[in-house]
N, C-alpha and C. Protein backbone atom coordinates (compact mmCIF):
# COMPACT_ATOMS: atom_id res chain seq x y z
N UNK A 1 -49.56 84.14 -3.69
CA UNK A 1 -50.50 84.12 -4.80
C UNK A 1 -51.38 82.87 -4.68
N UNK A 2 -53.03 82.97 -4.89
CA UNK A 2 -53.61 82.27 -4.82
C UNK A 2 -53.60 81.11 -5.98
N UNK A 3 -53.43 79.57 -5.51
CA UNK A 3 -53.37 78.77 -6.53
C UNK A 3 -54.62 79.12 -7.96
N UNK A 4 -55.97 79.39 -7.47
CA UNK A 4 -56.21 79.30 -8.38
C UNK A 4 -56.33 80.83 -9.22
N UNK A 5 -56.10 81.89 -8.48
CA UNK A 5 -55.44 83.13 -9.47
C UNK A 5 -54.48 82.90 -10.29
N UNK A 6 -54.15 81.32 -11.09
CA UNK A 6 -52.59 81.99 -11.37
C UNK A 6 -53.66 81.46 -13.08
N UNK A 7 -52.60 81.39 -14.20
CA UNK A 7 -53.24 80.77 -15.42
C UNK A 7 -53.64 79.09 -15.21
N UNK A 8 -53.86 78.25 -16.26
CA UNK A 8 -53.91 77.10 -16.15
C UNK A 8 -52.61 76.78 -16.23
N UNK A 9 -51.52 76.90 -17.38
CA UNK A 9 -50.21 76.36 -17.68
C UNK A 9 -49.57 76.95 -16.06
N UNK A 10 -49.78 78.46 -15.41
CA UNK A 10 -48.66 78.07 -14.54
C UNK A 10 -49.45 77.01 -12.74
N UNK A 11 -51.06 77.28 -13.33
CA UNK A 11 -51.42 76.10 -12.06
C UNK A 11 -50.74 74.75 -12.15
N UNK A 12 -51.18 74.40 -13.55
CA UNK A 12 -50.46 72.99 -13.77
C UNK A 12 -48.85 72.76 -13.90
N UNK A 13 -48.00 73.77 -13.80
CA UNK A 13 -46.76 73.63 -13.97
C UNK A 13 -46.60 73.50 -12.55
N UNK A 14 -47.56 74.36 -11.48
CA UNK A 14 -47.33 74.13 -9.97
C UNK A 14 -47.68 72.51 -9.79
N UNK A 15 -48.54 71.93 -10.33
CA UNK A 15 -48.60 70.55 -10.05
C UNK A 15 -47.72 69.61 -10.11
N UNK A 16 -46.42 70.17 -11.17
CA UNK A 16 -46.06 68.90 -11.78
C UNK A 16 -44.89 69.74 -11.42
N UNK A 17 -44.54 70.86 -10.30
CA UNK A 17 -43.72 70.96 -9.54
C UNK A 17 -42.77 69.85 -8.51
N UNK A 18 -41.74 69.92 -8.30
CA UNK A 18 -40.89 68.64 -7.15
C UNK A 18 -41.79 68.81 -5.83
N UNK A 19 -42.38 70.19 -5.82
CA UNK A 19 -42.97 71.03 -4.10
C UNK A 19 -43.85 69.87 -3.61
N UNK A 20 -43.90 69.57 -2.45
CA UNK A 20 -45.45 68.99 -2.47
C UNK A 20 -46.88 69.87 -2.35
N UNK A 21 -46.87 70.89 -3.19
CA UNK A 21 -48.31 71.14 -2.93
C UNK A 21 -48.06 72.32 -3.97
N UNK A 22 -48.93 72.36 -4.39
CA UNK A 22 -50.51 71.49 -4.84
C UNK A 22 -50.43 70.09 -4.53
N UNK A 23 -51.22 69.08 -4.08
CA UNK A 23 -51.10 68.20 -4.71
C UNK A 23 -52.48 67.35 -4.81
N UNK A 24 -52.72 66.04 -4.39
CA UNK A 24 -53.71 65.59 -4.35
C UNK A 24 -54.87 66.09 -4.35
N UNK A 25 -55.03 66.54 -3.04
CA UNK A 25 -56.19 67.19 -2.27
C UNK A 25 -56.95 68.24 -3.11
N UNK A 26 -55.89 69.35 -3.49
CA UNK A 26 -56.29 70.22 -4.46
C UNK A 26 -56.60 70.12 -5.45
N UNK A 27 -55.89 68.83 -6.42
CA UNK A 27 -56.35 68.37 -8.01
C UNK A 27 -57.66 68.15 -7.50
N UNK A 28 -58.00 67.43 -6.63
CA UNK A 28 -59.27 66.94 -6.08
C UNK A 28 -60.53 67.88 -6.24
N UNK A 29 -60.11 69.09 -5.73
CA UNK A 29 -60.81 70.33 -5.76
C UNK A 29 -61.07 71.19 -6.87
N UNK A 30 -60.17 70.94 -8.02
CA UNK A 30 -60.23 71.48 -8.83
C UNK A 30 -60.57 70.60 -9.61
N UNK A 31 -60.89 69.10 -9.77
CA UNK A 31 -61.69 68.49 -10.63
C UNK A 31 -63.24 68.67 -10.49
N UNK A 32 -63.55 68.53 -9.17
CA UNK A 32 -64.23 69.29 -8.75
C UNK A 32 -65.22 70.43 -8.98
N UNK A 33 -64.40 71.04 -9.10
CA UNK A 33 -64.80 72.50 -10.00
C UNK A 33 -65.01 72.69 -11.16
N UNK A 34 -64.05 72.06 -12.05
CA UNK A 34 -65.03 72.10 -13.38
C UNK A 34 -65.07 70.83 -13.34
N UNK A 35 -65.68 70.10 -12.51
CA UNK A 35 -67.60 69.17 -12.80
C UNK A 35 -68.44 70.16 -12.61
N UNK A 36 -68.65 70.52 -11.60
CA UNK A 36 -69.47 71.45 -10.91
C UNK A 36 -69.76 72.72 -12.18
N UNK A 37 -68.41 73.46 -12.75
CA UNK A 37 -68.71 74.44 -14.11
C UNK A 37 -69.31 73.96 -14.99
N UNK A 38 -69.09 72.47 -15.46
CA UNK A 38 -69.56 72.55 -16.48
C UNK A 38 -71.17 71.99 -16.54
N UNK A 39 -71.38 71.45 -15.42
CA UNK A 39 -72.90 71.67 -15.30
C UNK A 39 -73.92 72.55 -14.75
N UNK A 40 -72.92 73.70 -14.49
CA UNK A 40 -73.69 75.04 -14.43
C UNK A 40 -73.65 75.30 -15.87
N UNK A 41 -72.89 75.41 -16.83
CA UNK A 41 -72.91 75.55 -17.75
C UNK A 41 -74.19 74.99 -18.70
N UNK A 42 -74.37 73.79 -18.17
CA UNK A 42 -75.11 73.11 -19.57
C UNK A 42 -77.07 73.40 -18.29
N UNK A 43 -76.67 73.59 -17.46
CA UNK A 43 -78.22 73.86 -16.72
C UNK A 43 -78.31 75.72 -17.05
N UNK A 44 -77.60 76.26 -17.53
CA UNK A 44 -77.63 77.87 -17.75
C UNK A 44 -77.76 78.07 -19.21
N UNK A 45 -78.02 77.24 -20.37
CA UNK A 45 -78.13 76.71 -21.45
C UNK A 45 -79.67 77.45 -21.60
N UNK A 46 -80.26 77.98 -22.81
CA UNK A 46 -81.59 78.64 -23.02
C UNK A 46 -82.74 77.48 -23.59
N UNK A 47 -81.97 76.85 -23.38
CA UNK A 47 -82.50 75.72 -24.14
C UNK A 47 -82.47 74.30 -23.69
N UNK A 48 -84.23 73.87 -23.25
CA UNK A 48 -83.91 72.82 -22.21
C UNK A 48 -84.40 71.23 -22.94
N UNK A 49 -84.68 70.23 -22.49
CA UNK A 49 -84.95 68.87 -22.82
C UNK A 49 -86.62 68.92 -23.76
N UNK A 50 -87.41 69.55 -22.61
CA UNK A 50 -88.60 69.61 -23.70
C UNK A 50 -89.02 71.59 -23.47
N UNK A 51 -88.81 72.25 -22.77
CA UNK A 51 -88.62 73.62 -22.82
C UNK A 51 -90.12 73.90 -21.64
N UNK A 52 -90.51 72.90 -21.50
CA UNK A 52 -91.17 73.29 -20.05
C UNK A 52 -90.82 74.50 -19.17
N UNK A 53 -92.06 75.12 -18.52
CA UNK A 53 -91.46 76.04 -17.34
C UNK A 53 -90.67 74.90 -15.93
N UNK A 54 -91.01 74.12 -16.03
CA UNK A 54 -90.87 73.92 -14.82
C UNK A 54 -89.54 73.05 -15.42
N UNK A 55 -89.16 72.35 -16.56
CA UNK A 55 -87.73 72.15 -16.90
C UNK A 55 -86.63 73.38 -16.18
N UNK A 56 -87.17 74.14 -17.01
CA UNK A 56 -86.21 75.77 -17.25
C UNK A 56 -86.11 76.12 -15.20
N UNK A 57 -87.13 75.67 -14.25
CA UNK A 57 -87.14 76.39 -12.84
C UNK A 57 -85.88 74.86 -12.31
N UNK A 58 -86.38 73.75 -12.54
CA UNK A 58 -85.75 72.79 -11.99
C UNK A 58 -83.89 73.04 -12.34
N UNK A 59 -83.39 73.62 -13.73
CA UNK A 59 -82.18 74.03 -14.43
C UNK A 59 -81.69 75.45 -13.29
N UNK A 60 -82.70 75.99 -13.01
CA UNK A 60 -82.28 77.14 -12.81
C UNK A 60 -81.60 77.08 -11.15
N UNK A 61 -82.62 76.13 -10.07
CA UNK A 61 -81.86 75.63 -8.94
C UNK A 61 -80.96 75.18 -9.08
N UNK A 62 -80.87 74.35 -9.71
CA UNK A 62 -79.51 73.35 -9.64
C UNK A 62 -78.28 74.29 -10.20
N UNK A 63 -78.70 74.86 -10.72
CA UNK A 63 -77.46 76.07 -11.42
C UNK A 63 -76.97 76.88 -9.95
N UNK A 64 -78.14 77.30 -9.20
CA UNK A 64 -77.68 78.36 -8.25
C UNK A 64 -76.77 77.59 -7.36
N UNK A 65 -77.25 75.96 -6.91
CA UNK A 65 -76.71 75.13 -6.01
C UNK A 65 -75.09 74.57 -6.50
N UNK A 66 -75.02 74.50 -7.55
CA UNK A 66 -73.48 74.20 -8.66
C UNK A 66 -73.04 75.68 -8.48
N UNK A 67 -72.77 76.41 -8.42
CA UNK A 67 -72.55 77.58 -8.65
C UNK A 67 -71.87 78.03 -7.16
N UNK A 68 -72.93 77.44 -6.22
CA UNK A 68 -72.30 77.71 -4.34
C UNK A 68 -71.15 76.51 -4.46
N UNK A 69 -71.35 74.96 -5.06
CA UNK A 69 -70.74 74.27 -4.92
C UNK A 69 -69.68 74.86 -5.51
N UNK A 70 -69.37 75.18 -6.67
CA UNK A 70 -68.10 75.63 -7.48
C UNK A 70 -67.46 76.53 -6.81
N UNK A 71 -68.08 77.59 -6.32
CA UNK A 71 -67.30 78.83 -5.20
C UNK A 71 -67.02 77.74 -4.57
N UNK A 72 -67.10 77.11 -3.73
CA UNK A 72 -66.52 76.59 -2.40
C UNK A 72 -65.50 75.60 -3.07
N UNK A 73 -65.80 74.78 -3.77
CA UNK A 73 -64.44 73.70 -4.34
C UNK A 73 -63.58 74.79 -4.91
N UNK A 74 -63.41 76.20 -5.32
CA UNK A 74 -62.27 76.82 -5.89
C UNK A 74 -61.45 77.00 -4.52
N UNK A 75 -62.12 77.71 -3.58
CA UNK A 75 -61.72 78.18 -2.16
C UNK A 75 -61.01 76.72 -1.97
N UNK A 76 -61.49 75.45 -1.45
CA UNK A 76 -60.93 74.25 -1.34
C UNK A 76 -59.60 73.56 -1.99
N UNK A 77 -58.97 74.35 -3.34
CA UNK A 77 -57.98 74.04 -3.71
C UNK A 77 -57.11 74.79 -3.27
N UNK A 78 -57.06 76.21 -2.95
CA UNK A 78 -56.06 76.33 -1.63
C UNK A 78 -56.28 76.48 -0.41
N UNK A 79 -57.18 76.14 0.13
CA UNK A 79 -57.38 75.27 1.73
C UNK A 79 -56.91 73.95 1.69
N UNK A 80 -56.61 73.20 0.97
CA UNK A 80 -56.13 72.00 1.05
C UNK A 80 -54.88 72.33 1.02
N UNK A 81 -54.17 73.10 0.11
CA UNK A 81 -52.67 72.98 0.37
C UNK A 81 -52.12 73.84 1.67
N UNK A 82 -52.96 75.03 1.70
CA UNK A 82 -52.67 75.50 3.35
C UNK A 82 -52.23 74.57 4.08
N UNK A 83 -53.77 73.77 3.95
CA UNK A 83 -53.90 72.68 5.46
C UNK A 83 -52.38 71.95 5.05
N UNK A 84 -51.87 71.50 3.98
CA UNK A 84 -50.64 70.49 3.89
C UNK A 84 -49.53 71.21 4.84
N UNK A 85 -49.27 72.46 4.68
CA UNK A 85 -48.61 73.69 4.84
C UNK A 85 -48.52 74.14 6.87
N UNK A 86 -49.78 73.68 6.90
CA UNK A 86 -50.12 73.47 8.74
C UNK A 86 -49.31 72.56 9.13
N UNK A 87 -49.62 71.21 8.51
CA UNK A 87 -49.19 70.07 8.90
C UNK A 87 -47.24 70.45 8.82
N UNK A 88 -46.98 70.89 8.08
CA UNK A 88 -45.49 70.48 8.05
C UNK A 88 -44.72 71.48 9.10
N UNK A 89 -45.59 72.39 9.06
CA UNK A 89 -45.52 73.79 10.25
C UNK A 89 -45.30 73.22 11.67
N UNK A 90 -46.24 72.18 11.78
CA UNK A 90 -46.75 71.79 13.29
C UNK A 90 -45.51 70.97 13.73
N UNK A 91 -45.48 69.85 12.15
CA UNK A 91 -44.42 68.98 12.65
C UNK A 91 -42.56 69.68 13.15
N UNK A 92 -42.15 70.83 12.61
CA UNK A 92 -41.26 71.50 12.45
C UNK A 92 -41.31 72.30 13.95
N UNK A 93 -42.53 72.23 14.46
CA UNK A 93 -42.10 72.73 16.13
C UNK A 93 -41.29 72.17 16.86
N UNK A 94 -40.93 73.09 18.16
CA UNK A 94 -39.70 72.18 18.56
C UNK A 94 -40.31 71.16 19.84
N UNK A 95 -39.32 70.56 20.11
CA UNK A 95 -39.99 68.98 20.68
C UNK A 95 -38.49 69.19 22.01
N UNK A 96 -38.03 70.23 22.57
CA UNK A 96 -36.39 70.22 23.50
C UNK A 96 -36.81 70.08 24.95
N UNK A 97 -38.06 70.21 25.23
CA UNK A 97 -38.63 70.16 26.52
C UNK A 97 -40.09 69.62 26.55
N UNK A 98 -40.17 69.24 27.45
CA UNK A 98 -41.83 68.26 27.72
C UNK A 98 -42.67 69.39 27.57
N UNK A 99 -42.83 70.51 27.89
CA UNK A 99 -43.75 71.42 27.54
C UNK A 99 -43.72 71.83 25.73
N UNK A 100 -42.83 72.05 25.29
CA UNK A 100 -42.54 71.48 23.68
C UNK A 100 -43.06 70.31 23.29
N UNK A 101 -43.25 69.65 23.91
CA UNK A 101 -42.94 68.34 23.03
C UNK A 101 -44.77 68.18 23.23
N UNK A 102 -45.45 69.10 24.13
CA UNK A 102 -47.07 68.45 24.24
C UNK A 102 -47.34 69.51 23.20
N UNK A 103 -47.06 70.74 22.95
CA UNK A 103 -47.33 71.94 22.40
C UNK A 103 -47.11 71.38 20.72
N UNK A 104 -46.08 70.90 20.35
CA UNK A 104 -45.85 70.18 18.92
C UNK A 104 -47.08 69.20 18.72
N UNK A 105 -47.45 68.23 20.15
CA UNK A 105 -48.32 67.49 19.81
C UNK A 105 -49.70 67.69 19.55
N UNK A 106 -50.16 68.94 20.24
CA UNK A 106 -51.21 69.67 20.24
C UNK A 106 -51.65 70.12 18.64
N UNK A 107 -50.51 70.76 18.32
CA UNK A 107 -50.24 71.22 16.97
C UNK A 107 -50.55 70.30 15.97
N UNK A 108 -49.88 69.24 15.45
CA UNK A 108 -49.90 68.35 14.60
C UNK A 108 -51.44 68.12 15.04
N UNK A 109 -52.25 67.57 16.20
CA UNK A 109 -52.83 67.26 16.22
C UNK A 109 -54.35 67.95 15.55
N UNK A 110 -53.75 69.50 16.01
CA UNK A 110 -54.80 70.49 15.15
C UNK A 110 -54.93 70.70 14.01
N UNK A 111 -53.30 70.47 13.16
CA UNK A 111 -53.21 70.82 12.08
C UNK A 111 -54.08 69.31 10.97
N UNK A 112 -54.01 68.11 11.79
CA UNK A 112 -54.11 66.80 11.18
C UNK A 112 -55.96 66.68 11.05
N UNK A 113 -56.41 67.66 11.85
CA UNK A 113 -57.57 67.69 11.75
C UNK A 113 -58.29 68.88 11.05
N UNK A 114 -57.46 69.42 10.48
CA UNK A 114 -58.15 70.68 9.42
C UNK A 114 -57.45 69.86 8.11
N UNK A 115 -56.44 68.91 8.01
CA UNK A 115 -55.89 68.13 6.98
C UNK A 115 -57.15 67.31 6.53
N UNK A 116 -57.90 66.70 7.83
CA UNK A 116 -58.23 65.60 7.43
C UNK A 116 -60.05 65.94 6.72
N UNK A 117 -60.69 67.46 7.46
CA UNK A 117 -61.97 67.92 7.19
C UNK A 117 -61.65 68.95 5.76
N UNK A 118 -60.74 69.18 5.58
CA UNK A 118 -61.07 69.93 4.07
C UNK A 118 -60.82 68.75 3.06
N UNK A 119 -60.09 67.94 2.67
CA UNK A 119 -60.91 67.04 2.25
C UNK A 119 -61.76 66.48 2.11
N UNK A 120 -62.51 66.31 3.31
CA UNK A 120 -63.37 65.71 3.60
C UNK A 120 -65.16 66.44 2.72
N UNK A 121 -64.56 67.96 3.04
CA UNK A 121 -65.44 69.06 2.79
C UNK A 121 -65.75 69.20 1.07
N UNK A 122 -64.37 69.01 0.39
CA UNK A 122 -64.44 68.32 -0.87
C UNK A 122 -64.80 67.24 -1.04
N UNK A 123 -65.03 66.67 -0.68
CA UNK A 123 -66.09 65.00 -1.32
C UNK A 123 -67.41 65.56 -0.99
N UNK A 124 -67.71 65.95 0.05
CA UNK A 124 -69.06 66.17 0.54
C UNK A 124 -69.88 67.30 -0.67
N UNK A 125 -68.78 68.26 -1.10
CA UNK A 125 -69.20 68.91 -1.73
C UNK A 125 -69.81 68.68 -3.14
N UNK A 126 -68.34 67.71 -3.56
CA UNK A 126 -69.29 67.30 -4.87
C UNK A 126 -69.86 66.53 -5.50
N UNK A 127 -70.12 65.46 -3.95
CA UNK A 127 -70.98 65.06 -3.78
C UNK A 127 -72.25 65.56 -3.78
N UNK A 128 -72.49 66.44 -3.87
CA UNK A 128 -73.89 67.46 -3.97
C UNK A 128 -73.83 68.05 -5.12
N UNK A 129 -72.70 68.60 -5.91
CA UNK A 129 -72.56 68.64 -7.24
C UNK A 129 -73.03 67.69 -7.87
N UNK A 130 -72.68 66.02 -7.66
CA UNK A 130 -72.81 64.98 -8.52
C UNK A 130 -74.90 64.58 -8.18
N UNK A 131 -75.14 65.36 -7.64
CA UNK A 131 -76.68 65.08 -7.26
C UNK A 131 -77.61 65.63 -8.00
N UNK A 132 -76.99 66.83 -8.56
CA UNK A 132 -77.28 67.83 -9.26
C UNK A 132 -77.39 67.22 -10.60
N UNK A 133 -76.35 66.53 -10.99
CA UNK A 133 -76.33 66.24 -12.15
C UNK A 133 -77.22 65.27 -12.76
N UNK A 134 -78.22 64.86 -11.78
CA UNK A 134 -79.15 64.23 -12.06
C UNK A 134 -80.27 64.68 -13.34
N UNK A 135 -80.73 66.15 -12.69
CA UNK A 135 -81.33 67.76 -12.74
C UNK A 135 -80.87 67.48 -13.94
N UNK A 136 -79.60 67.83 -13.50
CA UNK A 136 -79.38 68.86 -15.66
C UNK A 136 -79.29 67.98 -16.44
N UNK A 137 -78.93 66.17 -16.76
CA UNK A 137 -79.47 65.29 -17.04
C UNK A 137 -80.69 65.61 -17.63
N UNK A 138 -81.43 65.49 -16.90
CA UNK A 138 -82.90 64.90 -16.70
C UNK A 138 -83.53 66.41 -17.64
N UNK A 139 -83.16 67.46 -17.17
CA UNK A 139 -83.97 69.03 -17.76
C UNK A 139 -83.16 69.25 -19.18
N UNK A 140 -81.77 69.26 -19.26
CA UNK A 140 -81.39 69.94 -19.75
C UNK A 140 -81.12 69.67 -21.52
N UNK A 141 -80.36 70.41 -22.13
CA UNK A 141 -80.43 70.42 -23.63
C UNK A 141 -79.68 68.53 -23.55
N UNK A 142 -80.01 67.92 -24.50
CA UNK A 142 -79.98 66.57 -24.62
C UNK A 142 -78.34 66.86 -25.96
N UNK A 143 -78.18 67.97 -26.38
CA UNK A 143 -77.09 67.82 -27.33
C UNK A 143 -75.67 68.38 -25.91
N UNK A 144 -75.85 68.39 -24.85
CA UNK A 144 -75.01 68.31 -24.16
C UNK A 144 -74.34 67.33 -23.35
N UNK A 145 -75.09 66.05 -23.63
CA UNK A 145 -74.86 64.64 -23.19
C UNK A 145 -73.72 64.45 -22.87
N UNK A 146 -72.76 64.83 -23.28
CA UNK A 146 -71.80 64.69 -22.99
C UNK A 146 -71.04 65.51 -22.15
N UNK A 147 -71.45 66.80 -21.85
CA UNK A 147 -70.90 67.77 -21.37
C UNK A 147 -71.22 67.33 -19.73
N UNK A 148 -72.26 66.43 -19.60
CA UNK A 148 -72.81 66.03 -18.30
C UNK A 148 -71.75 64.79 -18.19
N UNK A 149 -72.01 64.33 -19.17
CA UNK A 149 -70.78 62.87 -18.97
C UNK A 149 -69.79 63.19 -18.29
N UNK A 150 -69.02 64.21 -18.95
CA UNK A 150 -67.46 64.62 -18.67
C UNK A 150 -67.51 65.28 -17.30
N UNK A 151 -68.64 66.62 -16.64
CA UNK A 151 -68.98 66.67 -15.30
C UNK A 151 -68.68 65.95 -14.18
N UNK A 152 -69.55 64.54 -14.60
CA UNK A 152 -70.12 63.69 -13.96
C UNK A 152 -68.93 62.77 -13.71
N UNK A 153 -67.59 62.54 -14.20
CA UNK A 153 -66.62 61.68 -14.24
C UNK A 153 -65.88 62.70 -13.63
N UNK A 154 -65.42 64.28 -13.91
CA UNK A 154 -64.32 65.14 -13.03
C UNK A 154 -65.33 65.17 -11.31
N UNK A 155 -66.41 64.99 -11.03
CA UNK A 155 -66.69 65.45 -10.19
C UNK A 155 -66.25 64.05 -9.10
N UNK A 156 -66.87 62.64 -9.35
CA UNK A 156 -66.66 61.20 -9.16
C UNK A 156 -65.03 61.26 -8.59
N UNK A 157 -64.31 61.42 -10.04
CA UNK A 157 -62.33 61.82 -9.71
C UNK A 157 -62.25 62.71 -8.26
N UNK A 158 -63.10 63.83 -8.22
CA UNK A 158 -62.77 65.00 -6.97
C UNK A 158 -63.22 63.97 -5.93
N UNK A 159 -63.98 63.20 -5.84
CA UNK A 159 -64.88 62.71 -4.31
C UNK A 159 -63.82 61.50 -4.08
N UNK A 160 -63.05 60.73 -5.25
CA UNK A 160 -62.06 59.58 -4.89
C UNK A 160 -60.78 60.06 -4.87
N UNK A 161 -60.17 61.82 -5.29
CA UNK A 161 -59.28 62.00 -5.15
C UNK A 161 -59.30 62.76 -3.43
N UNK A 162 -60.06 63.09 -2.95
CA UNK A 162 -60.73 63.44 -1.62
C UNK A 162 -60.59 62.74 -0.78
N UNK A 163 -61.30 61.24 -1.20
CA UNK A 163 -61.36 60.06 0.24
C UNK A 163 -60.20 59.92 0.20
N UNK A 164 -59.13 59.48 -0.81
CA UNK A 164 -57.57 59.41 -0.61
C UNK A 164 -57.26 60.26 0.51
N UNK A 165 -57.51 61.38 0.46
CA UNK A 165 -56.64 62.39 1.47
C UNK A 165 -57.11 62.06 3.06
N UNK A 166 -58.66 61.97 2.72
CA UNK A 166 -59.14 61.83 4.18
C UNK A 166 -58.40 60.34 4.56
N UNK A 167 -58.51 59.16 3.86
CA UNK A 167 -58.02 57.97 4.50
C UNK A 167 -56.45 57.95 5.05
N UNK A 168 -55.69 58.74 4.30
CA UNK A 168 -54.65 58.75 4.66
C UNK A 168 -54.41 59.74 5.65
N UNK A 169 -55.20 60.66 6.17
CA UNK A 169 -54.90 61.77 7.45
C UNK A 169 -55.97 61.34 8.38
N UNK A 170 -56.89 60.66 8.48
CA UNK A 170 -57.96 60.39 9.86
C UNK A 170 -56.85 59.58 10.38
N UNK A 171 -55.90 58.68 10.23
CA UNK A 171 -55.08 57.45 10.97
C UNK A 171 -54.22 58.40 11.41
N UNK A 172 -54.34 60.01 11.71
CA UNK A 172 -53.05 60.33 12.74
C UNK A 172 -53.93 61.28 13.58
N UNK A 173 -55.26 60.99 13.65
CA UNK A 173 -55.90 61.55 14.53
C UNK A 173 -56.09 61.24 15.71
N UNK A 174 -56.39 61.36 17.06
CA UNK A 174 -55.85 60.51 17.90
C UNK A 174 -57.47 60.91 18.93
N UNK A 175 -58.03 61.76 18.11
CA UNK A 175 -59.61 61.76 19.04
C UNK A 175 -60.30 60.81 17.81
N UNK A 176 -61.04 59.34 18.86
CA UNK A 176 -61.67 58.36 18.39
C UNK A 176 -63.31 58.70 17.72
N UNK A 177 -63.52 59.54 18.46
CA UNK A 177 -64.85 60.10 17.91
C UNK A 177 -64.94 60.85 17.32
N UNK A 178 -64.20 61.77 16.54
CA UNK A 178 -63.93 62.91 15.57
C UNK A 178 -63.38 61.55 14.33
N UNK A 179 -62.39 60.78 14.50
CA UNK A 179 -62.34 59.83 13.74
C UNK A 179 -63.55 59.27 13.07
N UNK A 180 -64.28 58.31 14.07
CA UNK A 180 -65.69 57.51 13.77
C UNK A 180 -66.46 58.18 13.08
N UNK A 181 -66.65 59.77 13.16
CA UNK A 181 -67.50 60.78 12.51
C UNK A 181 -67.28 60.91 11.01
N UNK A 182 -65.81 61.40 11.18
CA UNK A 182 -65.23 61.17 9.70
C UNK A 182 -65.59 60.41 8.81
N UNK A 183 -64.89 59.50 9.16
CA UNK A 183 -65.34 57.88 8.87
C UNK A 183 -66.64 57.83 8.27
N UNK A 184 -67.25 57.88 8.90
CA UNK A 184 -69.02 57.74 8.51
C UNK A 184 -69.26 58.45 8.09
N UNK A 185 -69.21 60.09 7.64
CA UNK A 185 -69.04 60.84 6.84
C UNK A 185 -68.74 60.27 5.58
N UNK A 186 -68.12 60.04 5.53
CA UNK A 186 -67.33 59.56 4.03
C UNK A 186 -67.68 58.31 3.40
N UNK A 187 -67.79 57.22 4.50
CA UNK A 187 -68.48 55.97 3.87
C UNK A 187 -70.08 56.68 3.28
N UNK A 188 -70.81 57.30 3.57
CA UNK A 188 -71.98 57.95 3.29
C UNK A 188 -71.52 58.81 2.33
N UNK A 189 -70.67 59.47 1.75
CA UNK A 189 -70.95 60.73 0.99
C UNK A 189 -70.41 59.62 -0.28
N UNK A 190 -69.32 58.77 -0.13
CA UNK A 190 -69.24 57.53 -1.38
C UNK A 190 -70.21 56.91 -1.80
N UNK A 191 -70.86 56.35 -0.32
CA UNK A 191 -72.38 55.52 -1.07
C UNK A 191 -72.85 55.87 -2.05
N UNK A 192 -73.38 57.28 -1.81
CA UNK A 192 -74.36 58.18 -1.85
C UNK A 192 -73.99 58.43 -3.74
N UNK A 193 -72.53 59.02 -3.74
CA UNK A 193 -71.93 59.02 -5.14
C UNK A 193 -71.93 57.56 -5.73
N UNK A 194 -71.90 56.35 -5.41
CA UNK A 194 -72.13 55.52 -6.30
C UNK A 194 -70.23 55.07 -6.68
């Protein structure tokens, strides 16, 4: 069953499960997501800052672009626990012969690098969510001030509950330039969020 098919009480009862997963990565994704909802929400509003056409066209992109972002951060809360799910897979190969023991390494090594880019894919993402929120800010109904506030702080949480994951899985990567990429990836998609 897909994490986020289930209700809220039994998603969050999966959180605060002994399991490891859900965990980080995915809260990450799902804060994420409703940032990303609720400023589709307040840019899908009939009613804009001064009611301009070009308010109402500027609301209406940023809605379609929150909207791709939100599909993809839902998908991202169980791709992240998959990926956890790889990792423990890979490590659990057997290691009884040198041809084992490169095949385990191969593994971990593949699995540590779909660990370390779907996180990664979540910051980036809402990071483009949080860009947005400029838009519906700037266009949108002014009695939702807050509804952008609260956005704008779950989406911030998804991009620092994100770099967590990436910082702690690029250090078992063992290609230096898929590393460095990362890396710079992420120092840039933080900047960028502020």
């Amino acid at each position: 069953m897909f994490l986020t098919s289930r209700s809220v009480t039994s998603l969050l009862d999966a959180f605060a499960s002994s399991d490891p997963t859900p965990g980080g990565g995915s809260a990450a994704a799902l804060a994420g997501a409703m940032g990303a909802s609720l400023l589709a929400m307040v840019a899908g509003m009939p009613k804009t800052k001064t009611g301009a056409p070009e308010s109402r066209a500027a609301l209406d992109a940023a809605r379609g672009r929150l909207m791709s972002a939100r599909a993809t951060l839902i998908d991202l809360v169980d791709r992240d626990s998959a990926a956890y799910d790889l990792v423990v897979s890979a490590y659990r190969r057997p290691k009884g012969t040198d041809a084992e023991k490169a095949e385990r390494k191969d593994a971990i090594q593949q699995a540590m690098r779909v660990a370390t880019e779907v996180p990664l894919e979540t910051a980036t993402t809402c990071a483009a969510a949080l860009a947005d929120a400029a838009v519906v800010a700037e266009h949108g109904n002014p009695n939702a001030a807050s509804d952008v506030g609260t956005a704008m702080a779950l989406l911030k949480a998804g991009i620092r509950g994100a770099e967590l994951n990436v910082e702690i899985n690029v250090g078992s990567l063992s290609d230096a330039g898929l590393v460095s990429k990362v890396r710079a990836t992420l120092a840039a998609v933080t900047k960028a969020a502020g």
